[in-house]
PDB file of N, CA and C in Angstrom:
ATOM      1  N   UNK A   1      38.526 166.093 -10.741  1.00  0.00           N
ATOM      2  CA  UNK A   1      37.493 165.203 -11.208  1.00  0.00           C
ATOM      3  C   UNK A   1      36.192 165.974 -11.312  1.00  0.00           C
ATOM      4  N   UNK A   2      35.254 165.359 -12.180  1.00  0.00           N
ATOM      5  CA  UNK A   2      34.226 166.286 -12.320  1.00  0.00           C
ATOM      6  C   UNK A   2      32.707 165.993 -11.415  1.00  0.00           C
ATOM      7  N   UNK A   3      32.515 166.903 -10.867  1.00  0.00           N
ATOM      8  CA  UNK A   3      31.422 166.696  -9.606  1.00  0.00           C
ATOM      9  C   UNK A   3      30.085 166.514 -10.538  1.00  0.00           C
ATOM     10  N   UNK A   4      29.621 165.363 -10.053  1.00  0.00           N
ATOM     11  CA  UNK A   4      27.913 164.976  -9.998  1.00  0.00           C
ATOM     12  C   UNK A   4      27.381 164.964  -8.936  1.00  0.00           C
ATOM     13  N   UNK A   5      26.582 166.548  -8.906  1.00  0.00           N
ATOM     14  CA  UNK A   5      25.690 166.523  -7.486  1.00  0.00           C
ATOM     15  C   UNK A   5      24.992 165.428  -7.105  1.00  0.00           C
ATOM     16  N   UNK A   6      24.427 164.640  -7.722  1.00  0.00           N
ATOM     17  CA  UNK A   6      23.847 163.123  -6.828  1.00  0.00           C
ATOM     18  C   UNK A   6      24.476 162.148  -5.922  1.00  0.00           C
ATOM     19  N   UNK A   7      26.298 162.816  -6.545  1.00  0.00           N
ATOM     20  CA  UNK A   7      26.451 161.331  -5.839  1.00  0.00           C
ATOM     21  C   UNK A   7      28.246 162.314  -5.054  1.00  0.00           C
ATOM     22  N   UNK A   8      27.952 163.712  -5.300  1.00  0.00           N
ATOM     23  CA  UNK A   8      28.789 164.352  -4.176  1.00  0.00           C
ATOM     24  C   UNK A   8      29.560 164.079  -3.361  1.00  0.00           C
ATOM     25  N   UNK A   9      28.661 163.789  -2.088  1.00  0.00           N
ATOM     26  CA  UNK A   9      28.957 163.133  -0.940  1.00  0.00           C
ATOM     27  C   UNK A   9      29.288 161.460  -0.449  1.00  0.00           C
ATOM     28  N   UNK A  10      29.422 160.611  -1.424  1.00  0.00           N
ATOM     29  CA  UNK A  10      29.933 159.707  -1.546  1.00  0.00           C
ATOM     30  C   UNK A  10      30.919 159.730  -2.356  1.00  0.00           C
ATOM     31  N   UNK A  11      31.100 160.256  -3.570  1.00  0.00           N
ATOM     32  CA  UNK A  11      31.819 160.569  -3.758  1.00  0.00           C
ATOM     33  C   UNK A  11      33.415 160.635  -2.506  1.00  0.00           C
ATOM     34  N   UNK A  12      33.535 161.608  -2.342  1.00  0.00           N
ATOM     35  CA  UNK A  12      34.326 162.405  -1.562  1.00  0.00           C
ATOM     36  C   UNK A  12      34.223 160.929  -0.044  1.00  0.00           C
ATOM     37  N   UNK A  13      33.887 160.763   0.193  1.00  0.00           N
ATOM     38  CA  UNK A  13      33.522 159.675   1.211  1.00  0.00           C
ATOM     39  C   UNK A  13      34.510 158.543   0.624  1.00  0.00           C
ATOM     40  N   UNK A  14      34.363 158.296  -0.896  1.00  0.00           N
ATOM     41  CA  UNK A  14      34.820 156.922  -0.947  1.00  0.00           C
ATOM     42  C   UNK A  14      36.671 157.370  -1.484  1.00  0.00           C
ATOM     43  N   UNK A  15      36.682 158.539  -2.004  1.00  0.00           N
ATOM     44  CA  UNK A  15      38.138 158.868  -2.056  1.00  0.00           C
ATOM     45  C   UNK A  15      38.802 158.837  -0.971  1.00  0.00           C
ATOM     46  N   UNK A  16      38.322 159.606  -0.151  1.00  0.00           N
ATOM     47  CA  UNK A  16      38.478 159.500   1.516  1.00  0.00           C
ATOM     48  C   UNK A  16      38.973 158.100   1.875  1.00  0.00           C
ATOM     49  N   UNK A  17      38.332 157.120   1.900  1.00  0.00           N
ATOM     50  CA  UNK A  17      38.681 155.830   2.279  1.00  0.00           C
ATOM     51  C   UNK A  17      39.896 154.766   1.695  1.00  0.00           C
ATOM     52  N   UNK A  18      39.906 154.967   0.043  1.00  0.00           N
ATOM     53  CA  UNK A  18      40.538 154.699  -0.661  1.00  0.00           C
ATOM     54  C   UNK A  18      42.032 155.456  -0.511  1.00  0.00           C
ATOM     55  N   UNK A  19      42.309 156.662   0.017  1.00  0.00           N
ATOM     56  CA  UNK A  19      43.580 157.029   0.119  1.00  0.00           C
ATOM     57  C   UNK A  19      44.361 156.285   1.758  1.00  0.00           C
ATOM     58  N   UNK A  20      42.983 155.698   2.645  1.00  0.00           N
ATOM     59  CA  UNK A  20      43.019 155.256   4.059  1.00  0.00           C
ATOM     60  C   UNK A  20      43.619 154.325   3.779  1.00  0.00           C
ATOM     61  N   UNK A  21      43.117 153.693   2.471  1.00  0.00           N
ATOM     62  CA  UNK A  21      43.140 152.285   2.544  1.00  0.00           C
ATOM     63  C   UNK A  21      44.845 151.723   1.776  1.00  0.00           C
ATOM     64  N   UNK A  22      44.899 152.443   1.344  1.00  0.00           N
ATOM     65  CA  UNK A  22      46.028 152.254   0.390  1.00  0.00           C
ATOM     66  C   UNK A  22      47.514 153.343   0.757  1.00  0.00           C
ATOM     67  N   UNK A  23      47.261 153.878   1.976  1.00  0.00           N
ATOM     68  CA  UNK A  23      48.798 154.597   2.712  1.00  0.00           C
ATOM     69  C   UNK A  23      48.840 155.822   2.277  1.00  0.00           C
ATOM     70  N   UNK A  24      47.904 156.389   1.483  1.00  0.00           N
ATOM     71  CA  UNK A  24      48.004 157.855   1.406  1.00  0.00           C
ATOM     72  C   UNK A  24      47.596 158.745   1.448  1.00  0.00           C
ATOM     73  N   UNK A  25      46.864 159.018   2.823  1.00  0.00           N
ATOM     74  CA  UNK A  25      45.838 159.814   2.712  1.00  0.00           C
ATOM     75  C   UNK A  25      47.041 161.009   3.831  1.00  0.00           C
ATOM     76  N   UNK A  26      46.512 161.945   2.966  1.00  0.00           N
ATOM     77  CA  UNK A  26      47.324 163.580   3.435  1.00  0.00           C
ATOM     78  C   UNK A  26      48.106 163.744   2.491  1.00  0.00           C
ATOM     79  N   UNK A  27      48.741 162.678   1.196  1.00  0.00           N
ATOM     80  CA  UNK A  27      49.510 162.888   0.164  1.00  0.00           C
ATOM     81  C   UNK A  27      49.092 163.029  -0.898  1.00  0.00           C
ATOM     82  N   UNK A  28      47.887 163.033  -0.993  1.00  0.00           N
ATOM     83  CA  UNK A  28      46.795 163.349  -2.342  1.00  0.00           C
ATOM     84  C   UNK A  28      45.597 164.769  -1.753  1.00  0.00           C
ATOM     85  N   UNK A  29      45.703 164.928  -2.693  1.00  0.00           N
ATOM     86  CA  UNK A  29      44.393 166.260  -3.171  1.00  0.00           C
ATOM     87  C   UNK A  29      43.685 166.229  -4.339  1.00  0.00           C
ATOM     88  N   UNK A  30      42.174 166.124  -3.990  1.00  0.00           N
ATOM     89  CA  UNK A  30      41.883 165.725  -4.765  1.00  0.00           C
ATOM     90  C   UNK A  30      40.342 166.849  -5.056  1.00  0.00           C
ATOM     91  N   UNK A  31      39.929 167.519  -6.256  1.00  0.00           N
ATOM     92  CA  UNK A  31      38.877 168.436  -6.192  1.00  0.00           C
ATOM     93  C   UNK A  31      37.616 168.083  -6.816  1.00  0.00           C
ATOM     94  N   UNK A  32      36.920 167.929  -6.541  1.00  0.00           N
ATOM     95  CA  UNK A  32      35.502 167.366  -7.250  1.00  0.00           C
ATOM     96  C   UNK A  32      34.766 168.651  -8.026  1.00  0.00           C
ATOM     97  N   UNK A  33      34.795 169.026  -9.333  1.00  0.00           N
ATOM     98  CA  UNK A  33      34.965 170.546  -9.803  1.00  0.00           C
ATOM     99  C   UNK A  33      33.498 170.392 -10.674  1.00  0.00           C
ATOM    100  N   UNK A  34      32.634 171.667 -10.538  1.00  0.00           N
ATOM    101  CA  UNK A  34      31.782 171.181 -11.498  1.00  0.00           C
ATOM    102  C   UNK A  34      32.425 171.700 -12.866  1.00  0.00           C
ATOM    103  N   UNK A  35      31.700 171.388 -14.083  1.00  0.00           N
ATOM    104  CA  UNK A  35      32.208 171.280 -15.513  1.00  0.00           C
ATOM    105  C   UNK A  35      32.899 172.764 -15.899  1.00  0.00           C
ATOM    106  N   UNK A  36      32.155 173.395 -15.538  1.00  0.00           N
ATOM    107  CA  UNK A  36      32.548 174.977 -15.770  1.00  0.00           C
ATOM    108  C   UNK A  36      33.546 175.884 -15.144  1.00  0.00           C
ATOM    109  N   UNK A  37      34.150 174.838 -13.665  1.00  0.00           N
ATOM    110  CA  UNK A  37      35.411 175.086 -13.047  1.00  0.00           C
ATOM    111  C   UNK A  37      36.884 174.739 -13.636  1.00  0.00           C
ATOM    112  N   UNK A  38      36.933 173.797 -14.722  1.00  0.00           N
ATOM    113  CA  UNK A  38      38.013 173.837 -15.370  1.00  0.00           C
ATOM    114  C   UNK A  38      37.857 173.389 -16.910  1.00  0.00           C
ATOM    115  N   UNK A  39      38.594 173.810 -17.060  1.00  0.00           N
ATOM    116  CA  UNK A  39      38.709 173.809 -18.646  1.00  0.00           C
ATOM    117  C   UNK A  39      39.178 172.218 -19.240  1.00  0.00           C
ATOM    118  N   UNK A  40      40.050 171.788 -18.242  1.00  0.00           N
ATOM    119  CA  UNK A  40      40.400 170.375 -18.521  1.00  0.00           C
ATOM    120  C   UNK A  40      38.921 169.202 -18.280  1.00  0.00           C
ATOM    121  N   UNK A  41      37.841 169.463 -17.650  1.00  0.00           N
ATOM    122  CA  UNK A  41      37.080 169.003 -17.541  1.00  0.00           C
ATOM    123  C   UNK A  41      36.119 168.975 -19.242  1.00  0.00           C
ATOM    124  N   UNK A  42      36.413 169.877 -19.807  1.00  0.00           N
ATOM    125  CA  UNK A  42      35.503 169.784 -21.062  1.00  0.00           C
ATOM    126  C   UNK A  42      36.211 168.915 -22.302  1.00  0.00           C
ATOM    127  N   UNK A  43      37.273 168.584 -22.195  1.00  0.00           N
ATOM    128  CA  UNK A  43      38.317 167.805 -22.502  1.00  0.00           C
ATOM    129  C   UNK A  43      37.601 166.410 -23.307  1.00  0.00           C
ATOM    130  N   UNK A  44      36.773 165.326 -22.342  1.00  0.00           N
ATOM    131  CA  UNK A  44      36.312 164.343 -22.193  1.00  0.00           C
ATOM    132  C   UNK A  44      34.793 164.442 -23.099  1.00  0.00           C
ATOM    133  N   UNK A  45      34.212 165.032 -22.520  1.00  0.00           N
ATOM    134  CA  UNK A  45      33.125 165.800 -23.259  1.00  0.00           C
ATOM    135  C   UNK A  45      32.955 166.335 -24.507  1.00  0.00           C
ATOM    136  N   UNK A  46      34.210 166.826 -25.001  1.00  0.00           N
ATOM    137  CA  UNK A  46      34.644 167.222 -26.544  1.00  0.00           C
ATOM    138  C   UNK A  46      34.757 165.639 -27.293  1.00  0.00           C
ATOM    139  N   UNK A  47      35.448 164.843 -26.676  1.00  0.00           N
ATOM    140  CA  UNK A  47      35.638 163.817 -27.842  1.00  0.00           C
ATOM    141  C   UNK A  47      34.299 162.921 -27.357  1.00  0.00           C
ATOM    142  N   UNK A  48      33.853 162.685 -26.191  1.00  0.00           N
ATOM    143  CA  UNK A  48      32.385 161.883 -26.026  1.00  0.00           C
ATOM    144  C   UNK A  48      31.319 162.631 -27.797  1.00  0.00           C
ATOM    145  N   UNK A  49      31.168 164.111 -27.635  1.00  0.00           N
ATOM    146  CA  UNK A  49      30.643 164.245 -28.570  1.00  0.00           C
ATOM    147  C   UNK A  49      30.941 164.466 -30.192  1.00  0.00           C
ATOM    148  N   UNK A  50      32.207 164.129 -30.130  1.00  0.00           N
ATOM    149  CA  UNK A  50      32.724 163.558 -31.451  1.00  0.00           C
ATOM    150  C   UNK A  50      32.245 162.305 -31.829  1.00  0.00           C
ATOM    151  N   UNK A  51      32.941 161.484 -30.778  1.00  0.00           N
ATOM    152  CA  UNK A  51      32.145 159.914 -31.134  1.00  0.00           C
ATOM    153  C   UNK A  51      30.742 160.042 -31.148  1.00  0.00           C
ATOM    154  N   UNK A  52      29.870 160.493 -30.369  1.00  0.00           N
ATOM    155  CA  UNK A  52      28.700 160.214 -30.971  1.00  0.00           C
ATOM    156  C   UNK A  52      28.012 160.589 -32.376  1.00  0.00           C
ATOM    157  N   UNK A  53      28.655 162.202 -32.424  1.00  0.00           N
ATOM    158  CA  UNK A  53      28.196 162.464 -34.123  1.00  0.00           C
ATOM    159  C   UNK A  53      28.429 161.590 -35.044  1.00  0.00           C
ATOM    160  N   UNK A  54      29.781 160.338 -35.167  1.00  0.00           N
ATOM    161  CA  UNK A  54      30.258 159.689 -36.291  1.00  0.00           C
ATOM    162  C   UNK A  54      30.891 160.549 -37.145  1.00  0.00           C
ATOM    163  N   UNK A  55      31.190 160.328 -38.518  1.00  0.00           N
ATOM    164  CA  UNK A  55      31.296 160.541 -39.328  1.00  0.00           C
ATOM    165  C   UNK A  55      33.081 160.703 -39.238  1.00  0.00           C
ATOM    166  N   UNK A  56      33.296 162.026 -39.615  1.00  0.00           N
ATOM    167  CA  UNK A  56      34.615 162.656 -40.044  1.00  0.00           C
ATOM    168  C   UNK A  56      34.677 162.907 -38.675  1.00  0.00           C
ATOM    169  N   UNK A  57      34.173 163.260 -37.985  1.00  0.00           N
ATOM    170  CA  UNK A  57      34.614 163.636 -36.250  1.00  0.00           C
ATOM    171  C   UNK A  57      34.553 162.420 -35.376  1.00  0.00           C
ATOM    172  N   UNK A  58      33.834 161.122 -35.965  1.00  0.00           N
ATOM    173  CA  UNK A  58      34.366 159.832 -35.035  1.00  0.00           C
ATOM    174  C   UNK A  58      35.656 159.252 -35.802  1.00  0.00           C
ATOM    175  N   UNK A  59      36.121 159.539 -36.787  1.00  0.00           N
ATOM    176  CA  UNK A  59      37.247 159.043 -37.389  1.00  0.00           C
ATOM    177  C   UNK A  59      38.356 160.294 -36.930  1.00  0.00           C
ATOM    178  N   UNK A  60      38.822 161.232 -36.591  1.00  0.00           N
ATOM    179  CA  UNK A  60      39.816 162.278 -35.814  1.00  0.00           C
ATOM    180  C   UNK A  60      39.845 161.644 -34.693  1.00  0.00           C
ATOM    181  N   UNK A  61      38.809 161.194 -33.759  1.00  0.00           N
ATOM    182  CA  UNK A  61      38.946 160.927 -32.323  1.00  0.00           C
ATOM    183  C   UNK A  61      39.375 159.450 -32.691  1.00  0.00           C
ATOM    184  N   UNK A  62      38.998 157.911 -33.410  1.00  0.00           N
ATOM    185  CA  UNK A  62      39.652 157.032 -33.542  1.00  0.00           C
ATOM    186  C   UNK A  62      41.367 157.315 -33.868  1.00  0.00           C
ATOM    187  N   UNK A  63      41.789 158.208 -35.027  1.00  0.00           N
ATOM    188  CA  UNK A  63      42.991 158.353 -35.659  1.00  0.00           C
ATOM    189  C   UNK A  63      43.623 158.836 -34.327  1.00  0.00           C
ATOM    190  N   UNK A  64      43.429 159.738 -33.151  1.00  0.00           N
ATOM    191  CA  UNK A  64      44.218 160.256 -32.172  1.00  0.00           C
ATOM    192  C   UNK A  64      44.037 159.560 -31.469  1.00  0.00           C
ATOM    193  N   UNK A  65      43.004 158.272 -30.915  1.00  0.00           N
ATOM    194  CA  UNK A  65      43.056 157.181 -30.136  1.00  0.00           C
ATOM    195  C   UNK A  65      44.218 155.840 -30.293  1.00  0.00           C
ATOM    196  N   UNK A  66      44.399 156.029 -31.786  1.00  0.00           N
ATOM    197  CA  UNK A  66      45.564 155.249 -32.168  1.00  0.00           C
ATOM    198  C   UNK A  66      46.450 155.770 -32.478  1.00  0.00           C
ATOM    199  N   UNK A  67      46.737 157.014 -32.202  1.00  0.00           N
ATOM    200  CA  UNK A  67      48.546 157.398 -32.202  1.00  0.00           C
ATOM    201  C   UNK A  67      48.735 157.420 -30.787  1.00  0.00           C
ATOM    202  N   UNK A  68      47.989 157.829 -30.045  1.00  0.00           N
ATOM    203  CA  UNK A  68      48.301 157.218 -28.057  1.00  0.00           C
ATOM    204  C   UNK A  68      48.826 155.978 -28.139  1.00  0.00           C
ATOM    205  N   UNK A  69      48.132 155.019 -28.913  1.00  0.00           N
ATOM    206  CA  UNK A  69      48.919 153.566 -28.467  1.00  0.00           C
ATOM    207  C   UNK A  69      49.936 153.447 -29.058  1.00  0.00           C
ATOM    208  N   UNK A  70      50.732 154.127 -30.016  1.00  0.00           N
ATOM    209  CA  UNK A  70      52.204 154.204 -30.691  1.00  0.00           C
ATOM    210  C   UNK A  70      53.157 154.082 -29.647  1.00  0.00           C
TER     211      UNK A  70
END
């Protein structure tokens, strides 16, 4: 997941609780990464700024949003 220094430490606090809470905590791992630690993190960020440009690059990210739901 991708780390926002503001909210870090809650973060990680509330995963913490949520694996307590629900029977699995020691069976998950979980990494709070900043953007530049993985490559899968820029992922989200690539099509966020598709959709915002519009055009021919908000219509690729709609057309691959609707072959997922196939």
């Amino acid at each position: 997941m991708e780390r926002e220094e503001s909210t870090y430490h809650r973060d990680g606090r509330t995963l913490n609780a949520a694996t307590h809470r629900f029977g699995c905590h020691g069976l998950l791992r979980w990494d709070l990464l900043a953007p530049k630690e993985d490559p899968m993190l820029w992922v989200p960020d690539a099509v966020a700024w598709c959709w915002m440009r519009g055009g021919q690059r908000r219509r690729s990210v709609q057309t691959f949003s609707q072959l997922r739901d196939l």
